[in-house]
C-alpha atoms as a PDB file:
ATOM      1  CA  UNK A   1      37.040 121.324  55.314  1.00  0.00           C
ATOM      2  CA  UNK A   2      39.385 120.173  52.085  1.00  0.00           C
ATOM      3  CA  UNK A   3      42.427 117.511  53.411  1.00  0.00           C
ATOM      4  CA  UNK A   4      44.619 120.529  51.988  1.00  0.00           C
ATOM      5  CA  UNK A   5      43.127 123.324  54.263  1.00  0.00           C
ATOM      6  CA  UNK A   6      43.367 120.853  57.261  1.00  0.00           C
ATOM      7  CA  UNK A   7      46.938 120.106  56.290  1.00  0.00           C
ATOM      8  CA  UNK A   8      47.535 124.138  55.470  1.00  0.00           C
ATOM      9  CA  UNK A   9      46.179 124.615  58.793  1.00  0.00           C
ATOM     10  CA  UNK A  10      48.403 123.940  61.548  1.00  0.00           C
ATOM     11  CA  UNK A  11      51.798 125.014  59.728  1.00  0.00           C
ATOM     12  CA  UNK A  12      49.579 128.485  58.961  1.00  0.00           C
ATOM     13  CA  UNK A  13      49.412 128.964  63.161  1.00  0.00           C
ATOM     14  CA  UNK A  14      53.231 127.736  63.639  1.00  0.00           C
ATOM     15  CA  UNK A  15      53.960 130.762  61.408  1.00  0.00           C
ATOM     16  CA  UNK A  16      51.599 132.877  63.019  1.00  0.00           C
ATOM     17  CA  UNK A  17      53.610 132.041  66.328  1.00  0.00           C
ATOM     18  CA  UNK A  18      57.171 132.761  64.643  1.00  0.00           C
ATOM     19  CA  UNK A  19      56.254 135.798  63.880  1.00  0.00           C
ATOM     20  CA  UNK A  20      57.077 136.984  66.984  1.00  0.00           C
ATOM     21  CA  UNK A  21      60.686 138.156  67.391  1.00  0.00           C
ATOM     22  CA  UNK A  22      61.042 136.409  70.993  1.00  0.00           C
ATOM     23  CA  UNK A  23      59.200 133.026  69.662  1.00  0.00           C
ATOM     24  CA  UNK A  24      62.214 132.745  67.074  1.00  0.00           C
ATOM     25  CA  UNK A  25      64.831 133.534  69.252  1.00  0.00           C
ATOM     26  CA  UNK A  26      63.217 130.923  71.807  1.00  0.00           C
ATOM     27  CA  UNK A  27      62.812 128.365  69.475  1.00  0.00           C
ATOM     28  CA  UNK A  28      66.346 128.679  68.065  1.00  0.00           C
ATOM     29  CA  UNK A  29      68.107 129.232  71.382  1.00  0.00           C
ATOM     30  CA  UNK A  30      65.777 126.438  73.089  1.00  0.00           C
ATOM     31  CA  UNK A  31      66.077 123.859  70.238  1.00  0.00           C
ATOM     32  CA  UNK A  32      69.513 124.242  70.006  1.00  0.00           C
ATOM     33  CA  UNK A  33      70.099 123.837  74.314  1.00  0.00           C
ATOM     34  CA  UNK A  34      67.942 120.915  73.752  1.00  0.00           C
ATOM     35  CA  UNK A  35      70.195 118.989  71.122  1.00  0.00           C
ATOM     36  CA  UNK A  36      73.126 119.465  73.623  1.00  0.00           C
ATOM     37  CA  UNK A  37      71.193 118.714  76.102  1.00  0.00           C
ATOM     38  CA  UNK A  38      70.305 115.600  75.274  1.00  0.00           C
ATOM     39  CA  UNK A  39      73.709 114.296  73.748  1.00  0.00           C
ATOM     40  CA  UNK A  40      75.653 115.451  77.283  1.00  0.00           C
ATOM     41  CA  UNK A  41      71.964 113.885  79.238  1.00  0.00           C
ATOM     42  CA  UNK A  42      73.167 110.943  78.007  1.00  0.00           C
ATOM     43  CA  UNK A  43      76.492 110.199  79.098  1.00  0.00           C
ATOM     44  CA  UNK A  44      75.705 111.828  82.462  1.00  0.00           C
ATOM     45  CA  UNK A  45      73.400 108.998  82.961  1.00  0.00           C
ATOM     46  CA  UNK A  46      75.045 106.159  81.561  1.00  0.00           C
ATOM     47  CA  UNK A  47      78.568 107.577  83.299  1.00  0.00           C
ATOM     48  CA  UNK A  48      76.228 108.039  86.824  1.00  0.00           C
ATOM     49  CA  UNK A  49      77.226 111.652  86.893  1.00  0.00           C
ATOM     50  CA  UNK A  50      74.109 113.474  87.065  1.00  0.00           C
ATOM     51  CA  UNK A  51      75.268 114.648  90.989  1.00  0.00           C
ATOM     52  CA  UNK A  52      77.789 116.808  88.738  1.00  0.00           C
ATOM     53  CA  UNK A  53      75.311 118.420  86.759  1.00  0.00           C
ATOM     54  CA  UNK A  54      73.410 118.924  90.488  1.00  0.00           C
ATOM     55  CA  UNK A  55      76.265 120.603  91.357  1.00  0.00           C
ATOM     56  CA  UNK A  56      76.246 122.598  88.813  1.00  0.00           C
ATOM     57  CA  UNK A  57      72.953 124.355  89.201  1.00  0.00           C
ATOM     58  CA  UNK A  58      73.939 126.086  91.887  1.00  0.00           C
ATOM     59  CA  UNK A  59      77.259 126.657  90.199  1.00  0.00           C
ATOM     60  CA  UNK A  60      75.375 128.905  87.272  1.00  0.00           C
ATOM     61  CA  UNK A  61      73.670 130.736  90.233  1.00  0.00           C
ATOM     62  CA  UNK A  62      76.870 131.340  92.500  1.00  0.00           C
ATOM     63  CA  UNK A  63      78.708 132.456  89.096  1.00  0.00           C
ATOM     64  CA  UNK A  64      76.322 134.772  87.903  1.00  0.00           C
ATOM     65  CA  UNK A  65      75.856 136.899  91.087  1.00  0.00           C
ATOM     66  CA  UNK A  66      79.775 136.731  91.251  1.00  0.00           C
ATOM     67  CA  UNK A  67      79.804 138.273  87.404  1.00  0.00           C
ATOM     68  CA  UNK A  68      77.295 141.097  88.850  1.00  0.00           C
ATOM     69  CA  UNK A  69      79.026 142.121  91.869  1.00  0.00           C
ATOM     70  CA  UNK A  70      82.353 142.707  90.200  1.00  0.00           C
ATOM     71  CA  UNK A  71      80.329 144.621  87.397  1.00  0.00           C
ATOM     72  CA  UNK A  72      80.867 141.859  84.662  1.00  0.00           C
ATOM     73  CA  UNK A  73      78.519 140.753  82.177  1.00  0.00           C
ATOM     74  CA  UNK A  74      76.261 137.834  83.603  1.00  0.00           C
ATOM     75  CA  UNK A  75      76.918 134.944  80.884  1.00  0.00           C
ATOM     76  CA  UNK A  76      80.576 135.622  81.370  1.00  0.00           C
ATOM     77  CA  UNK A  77      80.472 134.428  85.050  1.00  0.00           C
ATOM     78  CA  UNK A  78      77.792 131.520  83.797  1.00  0.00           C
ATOM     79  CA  UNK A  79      80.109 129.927  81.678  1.00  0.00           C
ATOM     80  CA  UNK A  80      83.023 130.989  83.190  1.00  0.00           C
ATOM     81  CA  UNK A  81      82.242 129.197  86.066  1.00  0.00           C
ATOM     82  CA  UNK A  82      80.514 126.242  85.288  1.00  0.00           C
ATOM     83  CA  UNK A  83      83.465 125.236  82.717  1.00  0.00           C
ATOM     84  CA  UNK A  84      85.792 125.552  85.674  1.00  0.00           C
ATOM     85  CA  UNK A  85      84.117 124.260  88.469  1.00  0.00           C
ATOM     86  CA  UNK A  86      83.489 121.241  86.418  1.00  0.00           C
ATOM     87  CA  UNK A  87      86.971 120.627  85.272  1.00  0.00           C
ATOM     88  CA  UNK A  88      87.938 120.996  88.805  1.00  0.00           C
ATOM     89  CA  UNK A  89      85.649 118.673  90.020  1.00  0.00           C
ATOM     90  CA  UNK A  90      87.041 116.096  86.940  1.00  0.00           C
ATOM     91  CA  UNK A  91      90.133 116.984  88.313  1.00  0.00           C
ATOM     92  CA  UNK A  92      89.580 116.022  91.550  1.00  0.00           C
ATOM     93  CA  UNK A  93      88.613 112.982  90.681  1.00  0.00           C
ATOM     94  CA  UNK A  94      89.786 109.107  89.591  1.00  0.00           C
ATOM     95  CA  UNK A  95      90.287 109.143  85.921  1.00  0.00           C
ATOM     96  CA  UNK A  96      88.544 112.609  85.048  1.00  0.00           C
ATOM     97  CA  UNK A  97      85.397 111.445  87.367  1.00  0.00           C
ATOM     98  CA  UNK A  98      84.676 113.246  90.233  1.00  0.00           C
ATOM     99  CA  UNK A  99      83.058 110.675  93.187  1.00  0.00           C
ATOM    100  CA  UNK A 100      80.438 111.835  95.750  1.00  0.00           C
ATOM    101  CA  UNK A 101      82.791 112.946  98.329  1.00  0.00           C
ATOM    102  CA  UNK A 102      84.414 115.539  96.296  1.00  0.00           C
ATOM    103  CA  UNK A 103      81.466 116.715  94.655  1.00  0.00           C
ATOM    104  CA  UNK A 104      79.282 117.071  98.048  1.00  0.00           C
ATOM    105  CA  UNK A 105      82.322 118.634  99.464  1.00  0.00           C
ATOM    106  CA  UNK A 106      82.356 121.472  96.196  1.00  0.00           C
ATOM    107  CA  UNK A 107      78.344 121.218  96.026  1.00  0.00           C
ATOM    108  CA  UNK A 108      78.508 122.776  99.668  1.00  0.00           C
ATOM    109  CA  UNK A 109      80.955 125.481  99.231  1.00  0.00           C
ATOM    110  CA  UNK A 110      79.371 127.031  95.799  1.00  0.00           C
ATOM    111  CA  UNK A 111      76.455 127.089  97.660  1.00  0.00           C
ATOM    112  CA  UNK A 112      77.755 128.859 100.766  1.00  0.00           C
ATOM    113  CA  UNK A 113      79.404 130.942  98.397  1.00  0.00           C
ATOM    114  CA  UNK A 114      76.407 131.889  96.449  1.00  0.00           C
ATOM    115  CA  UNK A 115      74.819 132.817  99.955  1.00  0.00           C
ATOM    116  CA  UNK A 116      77.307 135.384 100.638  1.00  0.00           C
ATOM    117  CA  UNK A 117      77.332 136.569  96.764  1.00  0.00           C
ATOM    118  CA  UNK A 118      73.616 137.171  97.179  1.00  0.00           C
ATOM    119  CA  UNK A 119      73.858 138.914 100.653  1.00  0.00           C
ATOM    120  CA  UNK A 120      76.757 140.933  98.982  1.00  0.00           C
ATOM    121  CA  UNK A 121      74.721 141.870  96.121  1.00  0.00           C
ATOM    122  CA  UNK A 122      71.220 142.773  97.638  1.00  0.00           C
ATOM    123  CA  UNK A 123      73.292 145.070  99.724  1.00  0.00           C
ATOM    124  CA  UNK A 124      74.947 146.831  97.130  1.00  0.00           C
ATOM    125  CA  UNK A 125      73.126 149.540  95.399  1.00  0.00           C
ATOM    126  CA  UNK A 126      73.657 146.598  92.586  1.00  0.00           C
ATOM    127  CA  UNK A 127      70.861 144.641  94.163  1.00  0.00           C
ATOM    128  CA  UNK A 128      68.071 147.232  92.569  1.00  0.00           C
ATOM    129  CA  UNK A 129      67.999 145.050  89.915  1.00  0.00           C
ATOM    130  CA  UNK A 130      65.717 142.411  91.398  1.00  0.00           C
ATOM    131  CA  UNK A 131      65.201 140.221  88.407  1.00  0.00           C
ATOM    132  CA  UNK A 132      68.425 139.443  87.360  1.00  0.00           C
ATOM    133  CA  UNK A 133      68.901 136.646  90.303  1.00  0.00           C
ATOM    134  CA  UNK A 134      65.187 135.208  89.987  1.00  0.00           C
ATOM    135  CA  UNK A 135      65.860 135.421  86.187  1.00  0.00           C
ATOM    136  CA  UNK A 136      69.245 132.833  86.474  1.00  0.00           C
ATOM    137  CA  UNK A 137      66.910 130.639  89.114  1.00  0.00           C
ATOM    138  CA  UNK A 138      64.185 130.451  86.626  1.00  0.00           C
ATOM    139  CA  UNK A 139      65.079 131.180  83.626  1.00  0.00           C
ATOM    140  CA  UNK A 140      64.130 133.506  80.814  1.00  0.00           C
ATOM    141  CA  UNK A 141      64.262 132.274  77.750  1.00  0.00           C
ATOM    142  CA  UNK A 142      60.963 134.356  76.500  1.00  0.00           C
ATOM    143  CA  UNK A 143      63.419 137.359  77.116  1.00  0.00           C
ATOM    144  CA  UNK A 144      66.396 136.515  75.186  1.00  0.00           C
ATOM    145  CA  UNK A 145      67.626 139.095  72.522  1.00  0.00           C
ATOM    146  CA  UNK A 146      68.946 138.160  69.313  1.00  0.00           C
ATOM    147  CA  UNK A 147      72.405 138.115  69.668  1.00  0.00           C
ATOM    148  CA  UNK A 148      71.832 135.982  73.072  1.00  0.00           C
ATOM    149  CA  UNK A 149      69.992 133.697  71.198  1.00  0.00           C
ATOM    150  CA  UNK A 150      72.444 133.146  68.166  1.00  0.00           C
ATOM    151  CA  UNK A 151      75.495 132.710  70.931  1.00  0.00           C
ATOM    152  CA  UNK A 152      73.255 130.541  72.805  1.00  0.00           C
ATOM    153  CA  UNK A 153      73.079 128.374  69.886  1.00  0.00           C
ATOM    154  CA  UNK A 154      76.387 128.975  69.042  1.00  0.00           C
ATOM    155  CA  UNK A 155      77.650 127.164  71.969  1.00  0.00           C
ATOM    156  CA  UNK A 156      75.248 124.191  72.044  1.00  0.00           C
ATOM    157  CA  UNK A 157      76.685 123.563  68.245  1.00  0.00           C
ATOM    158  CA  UNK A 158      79.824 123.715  69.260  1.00  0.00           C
ATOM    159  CA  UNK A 159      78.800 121.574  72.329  1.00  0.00           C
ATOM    160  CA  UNK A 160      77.014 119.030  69.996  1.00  0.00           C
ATOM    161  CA  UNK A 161      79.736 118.750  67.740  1.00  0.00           C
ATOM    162  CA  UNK A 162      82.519 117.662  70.112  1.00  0.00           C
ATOM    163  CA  UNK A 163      80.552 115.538  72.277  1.00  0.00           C
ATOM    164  CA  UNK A 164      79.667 113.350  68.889  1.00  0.00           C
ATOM    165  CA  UNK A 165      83.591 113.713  68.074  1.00  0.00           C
ATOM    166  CA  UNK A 166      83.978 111.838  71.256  1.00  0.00           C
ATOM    167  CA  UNK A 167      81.061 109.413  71.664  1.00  0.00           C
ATOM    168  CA  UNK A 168      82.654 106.648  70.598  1.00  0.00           C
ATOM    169  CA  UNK A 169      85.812 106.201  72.609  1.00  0.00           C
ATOM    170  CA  UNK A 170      83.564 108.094  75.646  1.00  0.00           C
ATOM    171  CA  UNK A 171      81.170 105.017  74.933  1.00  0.00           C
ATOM    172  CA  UNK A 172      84.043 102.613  75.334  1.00  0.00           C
ATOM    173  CA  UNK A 173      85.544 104.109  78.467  1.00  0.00           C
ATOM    174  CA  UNK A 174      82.203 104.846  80.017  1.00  0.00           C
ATOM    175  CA  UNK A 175      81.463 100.834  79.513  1.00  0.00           C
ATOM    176  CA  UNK A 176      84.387  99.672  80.657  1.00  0.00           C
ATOM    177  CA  UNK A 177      86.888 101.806  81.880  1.00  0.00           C
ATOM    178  CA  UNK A 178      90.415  99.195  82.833  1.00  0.00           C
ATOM    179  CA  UNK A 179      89.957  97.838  79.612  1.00  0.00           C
ATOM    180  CA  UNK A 180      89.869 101.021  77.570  1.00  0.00           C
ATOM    181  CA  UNK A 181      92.506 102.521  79.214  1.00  0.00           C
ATOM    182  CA  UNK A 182      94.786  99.306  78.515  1.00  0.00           C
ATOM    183  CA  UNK A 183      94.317  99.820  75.172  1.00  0.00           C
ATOM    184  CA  UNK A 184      94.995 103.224  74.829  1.00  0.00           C
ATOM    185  CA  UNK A 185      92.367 104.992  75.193  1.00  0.00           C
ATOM    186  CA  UNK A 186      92.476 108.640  77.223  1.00  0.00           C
ATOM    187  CA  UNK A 187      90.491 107.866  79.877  1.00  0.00           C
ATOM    188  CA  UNK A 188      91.029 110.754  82.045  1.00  0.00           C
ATOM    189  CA  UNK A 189      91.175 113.415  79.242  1.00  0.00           C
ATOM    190  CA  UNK A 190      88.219 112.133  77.736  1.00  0.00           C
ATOM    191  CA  UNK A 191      86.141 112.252  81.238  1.00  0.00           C
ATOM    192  CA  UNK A 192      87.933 115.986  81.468  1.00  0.00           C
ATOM    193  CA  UNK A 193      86.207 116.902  78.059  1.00  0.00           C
ATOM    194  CA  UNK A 194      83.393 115.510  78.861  1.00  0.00           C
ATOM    195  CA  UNK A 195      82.833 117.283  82.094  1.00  0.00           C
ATOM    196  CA  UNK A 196      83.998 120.683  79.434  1.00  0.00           C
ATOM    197  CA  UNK A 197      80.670 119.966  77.847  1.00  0.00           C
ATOM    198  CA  UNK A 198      78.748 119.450  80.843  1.00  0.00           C
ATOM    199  CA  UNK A 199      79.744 122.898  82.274  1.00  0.00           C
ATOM    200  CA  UNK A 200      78.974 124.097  79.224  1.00  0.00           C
ATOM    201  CA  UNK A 201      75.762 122.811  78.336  1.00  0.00           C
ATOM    202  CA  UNK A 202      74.633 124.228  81.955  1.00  0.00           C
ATOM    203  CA  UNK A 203      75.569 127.293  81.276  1.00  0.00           C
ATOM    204  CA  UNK A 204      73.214 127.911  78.255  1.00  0.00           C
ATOM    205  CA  UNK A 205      70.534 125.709  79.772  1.00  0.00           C
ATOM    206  CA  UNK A 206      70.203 128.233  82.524  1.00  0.00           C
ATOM    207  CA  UNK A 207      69.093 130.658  80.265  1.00  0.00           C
ATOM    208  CA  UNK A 208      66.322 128.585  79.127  1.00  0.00           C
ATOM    209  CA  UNK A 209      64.988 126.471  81.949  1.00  0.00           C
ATOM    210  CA  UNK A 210      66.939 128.347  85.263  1.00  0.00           C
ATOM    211  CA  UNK A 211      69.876 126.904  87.530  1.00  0.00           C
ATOM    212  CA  UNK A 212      67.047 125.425  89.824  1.00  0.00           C
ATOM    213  CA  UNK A 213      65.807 123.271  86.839  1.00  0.00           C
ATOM    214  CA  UNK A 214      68.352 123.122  84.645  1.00  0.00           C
ATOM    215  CA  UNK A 215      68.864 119.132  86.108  1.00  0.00           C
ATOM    216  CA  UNK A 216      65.560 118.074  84.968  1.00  0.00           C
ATOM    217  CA  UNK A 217      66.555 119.127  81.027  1.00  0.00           C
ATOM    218  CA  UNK A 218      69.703 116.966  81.315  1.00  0.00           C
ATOM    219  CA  UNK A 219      68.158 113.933  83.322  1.00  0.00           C
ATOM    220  CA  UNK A 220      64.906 113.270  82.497  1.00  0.00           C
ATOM    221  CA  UNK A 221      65.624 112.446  78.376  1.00  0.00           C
ATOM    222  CA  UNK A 222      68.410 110.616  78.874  1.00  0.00           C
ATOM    223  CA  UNK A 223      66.957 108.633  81.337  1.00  0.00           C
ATOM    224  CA  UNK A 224      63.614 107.279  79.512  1.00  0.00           C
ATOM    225  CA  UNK A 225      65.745 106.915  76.716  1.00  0.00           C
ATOM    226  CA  UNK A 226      67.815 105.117  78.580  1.00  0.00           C
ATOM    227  CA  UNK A 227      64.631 102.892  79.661  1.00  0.00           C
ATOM    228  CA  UNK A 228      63.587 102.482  76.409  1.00  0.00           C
ATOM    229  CA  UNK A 229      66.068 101.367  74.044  1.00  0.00           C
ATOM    230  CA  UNK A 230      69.529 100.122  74.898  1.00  0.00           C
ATOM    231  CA  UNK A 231      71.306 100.100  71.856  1.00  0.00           C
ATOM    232  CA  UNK A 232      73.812 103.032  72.444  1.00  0.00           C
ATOM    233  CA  UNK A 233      73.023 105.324  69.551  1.00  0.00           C
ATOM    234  CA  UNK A 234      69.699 104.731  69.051  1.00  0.00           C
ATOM    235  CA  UNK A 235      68.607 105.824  73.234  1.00  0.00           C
ATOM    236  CA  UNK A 236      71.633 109.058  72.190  1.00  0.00           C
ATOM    237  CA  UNK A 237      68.837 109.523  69.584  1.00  0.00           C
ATOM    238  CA  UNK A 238      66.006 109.281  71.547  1.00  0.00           C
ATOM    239  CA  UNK A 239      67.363 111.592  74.031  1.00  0.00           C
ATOM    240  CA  UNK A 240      68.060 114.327  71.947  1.00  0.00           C
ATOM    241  CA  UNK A 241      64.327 113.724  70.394  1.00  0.00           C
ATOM    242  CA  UNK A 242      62.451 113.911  73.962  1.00  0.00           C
ATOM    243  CA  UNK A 243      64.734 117.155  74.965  1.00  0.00           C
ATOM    244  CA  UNK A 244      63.312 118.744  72.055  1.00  0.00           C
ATOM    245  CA  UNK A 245      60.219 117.930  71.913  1.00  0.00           C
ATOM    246  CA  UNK A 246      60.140 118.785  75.613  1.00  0.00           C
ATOM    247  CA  UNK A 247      61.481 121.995  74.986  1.00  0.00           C
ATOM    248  CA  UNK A 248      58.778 122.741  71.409  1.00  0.00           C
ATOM    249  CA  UNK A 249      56.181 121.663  73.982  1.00  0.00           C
ATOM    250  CA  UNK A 250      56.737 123.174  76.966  1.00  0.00           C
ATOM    251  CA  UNK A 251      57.213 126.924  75.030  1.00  0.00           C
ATOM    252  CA  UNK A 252      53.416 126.221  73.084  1.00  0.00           C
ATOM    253  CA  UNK A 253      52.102 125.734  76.319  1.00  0.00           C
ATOM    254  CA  UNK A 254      54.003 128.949  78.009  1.00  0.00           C
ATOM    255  CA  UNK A 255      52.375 130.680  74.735  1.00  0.00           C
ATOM    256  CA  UNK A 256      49.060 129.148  74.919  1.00  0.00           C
ATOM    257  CA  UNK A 257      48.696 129.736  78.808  1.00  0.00           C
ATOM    258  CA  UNK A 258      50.678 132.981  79.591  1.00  0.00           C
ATOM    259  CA  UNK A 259      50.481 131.982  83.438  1.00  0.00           C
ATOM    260  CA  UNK A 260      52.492 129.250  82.738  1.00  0.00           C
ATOM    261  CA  UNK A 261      56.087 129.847  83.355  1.00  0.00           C
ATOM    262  CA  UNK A 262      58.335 128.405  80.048  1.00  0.00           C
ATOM    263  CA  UNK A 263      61.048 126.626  82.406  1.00  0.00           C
ATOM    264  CA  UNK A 264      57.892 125.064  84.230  1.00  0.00           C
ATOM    265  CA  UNK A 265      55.931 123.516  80.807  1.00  0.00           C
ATOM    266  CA  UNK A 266      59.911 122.305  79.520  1.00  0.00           C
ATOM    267  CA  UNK A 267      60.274 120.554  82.785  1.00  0.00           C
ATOM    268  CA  UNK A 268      56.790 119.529  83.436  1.00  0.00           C
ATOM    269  CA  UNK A 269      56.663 117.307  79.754  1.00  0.00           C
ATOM    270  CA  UNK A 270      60.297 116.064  80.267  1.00  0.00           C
ATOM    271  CA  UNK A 271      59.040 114.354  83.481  1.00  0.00           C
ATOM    272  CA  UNK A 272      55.953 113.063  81.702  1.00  0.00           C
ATOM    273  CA  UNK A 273      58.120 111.558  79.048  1.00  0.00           C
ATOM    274  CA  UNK A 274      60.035 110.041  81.818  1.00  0.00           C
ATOM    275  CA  UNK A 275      57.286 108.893  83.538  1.00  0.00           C
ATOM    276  CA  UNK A 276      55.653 107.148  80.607  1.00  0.00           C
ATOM    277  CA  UNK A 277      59.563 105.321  79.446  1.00  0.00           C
ATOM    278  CA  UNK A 278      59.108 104.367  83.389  1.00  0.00           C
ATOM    279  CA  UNK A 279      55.430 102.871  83.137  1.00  0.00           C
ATOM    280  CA  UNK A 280      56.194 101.320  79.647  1.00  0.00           C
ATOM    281  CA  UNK A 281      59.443  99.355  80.615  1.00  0.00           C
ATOM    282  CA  UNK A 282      58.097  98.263  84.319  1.00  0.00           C
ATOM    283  CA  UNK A 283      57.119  94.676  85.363  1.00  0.00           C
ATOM    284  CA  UNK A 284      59.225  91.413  85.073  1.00  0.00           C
ATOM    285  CA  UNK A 285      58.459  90.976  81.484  1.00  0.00           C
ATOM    286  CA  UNK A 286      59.670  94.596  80.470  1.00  0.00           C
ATOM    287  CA  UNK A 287      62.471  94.942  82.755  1.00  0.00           C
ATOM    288  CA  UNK A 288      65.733  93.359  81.194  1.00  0.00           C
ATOM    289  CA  UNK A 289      69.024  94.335  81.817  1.00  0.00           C
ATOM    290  CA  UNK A 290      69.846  97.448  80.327  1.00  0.00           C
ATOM    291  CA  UNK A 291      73.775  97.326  80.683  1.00  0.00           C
ATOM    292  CA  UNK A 292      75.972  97.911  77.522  1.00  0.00           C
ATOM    293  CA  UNK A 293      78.819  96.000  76.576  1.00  0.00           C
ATOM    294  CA  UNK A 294      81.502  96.981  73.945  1.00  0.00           C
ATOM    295  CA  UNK A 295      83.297  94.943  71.328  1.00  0.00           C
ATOM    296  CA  UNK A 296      86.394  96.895  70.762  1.00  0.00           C
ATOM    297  CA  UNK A 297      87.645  97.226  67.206  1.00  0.00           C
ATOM    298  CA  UNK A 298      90.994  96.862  65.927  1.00  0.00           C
ATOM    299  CA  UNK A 299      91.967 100.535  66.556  1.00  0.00           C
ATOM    300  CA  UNK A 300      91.107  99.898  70.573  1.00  0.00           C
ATOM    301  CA  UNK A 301      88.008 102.375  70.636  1.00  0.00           C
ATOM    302  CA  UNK A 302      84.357 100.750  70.425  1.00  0.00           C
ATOM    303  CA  UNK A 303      83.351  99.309  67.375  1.00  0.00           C
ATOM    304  CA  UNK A 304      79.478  99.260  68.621  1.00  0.00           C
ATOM    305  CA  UNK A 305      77.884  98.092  71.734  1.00  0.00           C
ATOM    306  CA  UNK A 306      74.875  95.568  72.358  1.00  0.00           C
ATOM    307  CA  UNK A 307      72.739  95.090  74.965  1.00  0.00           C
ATOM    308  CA  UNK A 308      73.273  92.046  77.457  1.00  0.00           C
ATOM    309  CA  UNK A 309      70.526  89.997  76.972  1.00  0.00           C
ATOM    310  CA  UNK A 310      68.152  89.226  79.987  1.00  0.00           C
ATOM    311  CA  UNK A 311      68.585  87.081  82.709  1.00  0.00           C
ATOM    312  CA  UNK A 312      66.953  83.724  82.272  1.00  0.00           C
END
């Protein structure tokens, strides 16, 4: 075999695999949840809000079978409700962050909620339609049409683009929150926005991985990129890079083993990756402290952040 026929090779049997309509619309709808995924993954971690997006999960489920029992379309009551629940959980909150007591206290009633929702609706003559509920738990991102895909994707952009419009002062108030808002900075409508994006990104990451799993997606690449670099932009970076290569890998495998749920190959290789930033960075030698500190520039928002160096 020629090094151009081995090279011709594998990007012959990608092509093979985008032929299919629902490979496309995966990839683009997937790819495109990742990228928000893993810009939003990141401040949930560093902010110590992943609870929220906990919350949310069932939030996308309860919302959904509310959207079907009053006859609405599904992804209305997806984003719908996970945009408000999460603003009202921001609003709840000190400074646009919601603490454990409110969230636990919302976490318990969507979930009561989504109890009677799905007693409701396998009662109604609604409830024929088994799949629709298992297909919000699990996802089904190997069924998405066209049009869902290109909104999907639609979203996440616009999801992408605002949460890099406010990355820098986000940084800044994340890292130190008294001294950012003494200088200006909105604390409490940037943690509002932020927790905007959040609800949003859950929304179309239900689609792909299911409100059960959704978590994973938005945790697990942000955290080992947390764990392995922790300059600021570069770990942002990193996340974004591990979501979607989680995501690319996790849909080969669904299409290489068709026993192998999508949601369940997305999930299992974002753990791995975590597992591995875990195994890499552990012991004395590899373990500094990972905290981020912020010079702020003249105009009050973060000029760049460093990492404190490690304890003698």
């Amino acid at each position: 075999m020629t090094p151009v026929v081995a090279l011709i090779q594998p990007l012959a049997g990608i092509a093979h695999l985008l032929a299919h309509p629902f490979l496309r619309y995966a990839v683009l709808a997937g790819t495109a949840t990742a990228v928000a995924s893993g810009v939003v993954g990141y401040f949930l971690v560093l902010r110590a809000q992943v609870f929220t997006a906990d919350a949310l999960t069932h939030v996308a489920f309860t919302g959904a079978l509310g959207a079907l029992i009053v006859g609405v379309d599904l992804l209305a009551g997806l984003y719908v409700a996970c945009v408000v629940v999460a603003l009202a959980l921001g609003g709840l909150g000190w400074r646009g962050r919601a603490d454990d007591a409110v969230i636990g206290s919302v976490f318990a009633w969507v979930l009561g909620l989504g109890a009677l929702f799905l007693t409701v609706y396998s009662a109604s003559s609604l409830g024929s339609n088994g799949t629709a509920g298992v297909s919000v738990l699990f996802g089904t991102i190997f069924g998405l049409s066209g049009s869902q895909a290109v909104a999907d994707a639609a979203v996440a952009g616009v999801v992408v683009v605002a949460g890099l419009a406010i990355a820098r002062p986000l940084l800044f108030a994340t890292v130190d929150e008294g001294v950012a808002a003494a200088r200006g900075v909105p604390v409490r409508g940037l943690g509002l926005s932020f927790l905007a994006l959040v609800g949003l990104t859950a929304a179309a990451a239900t689609q792909a991985v299911g409100a059960l799993l959704l978590l994973g997606l938005l945790a697990a690449p942000a955290g080992a990129a947390q764990r392995l670099s922790p300059r600021p932009y570069r770990a942002l970076g990193l996340s974004v890079a591990l979501a979607v290569g989680s995501v690319w890998g996790g849909l080969g495998l669904a299409y290489a083993y068709p026993l192998v749920p999508p949601s369940f190959g997305i999930l299992a290789i974002a753990t791995a990756a975590y597992l591995v930033a875990l195994a890499v960075t552990a012991g004395p030698a590899r373990a500094p402290d990972r905290r981020v500190q912020v010079r702020p520039g003249a105009d009050g928002v973060a000029a760049g952040a460093v990492a404190r160096t490690p304890p003698p």
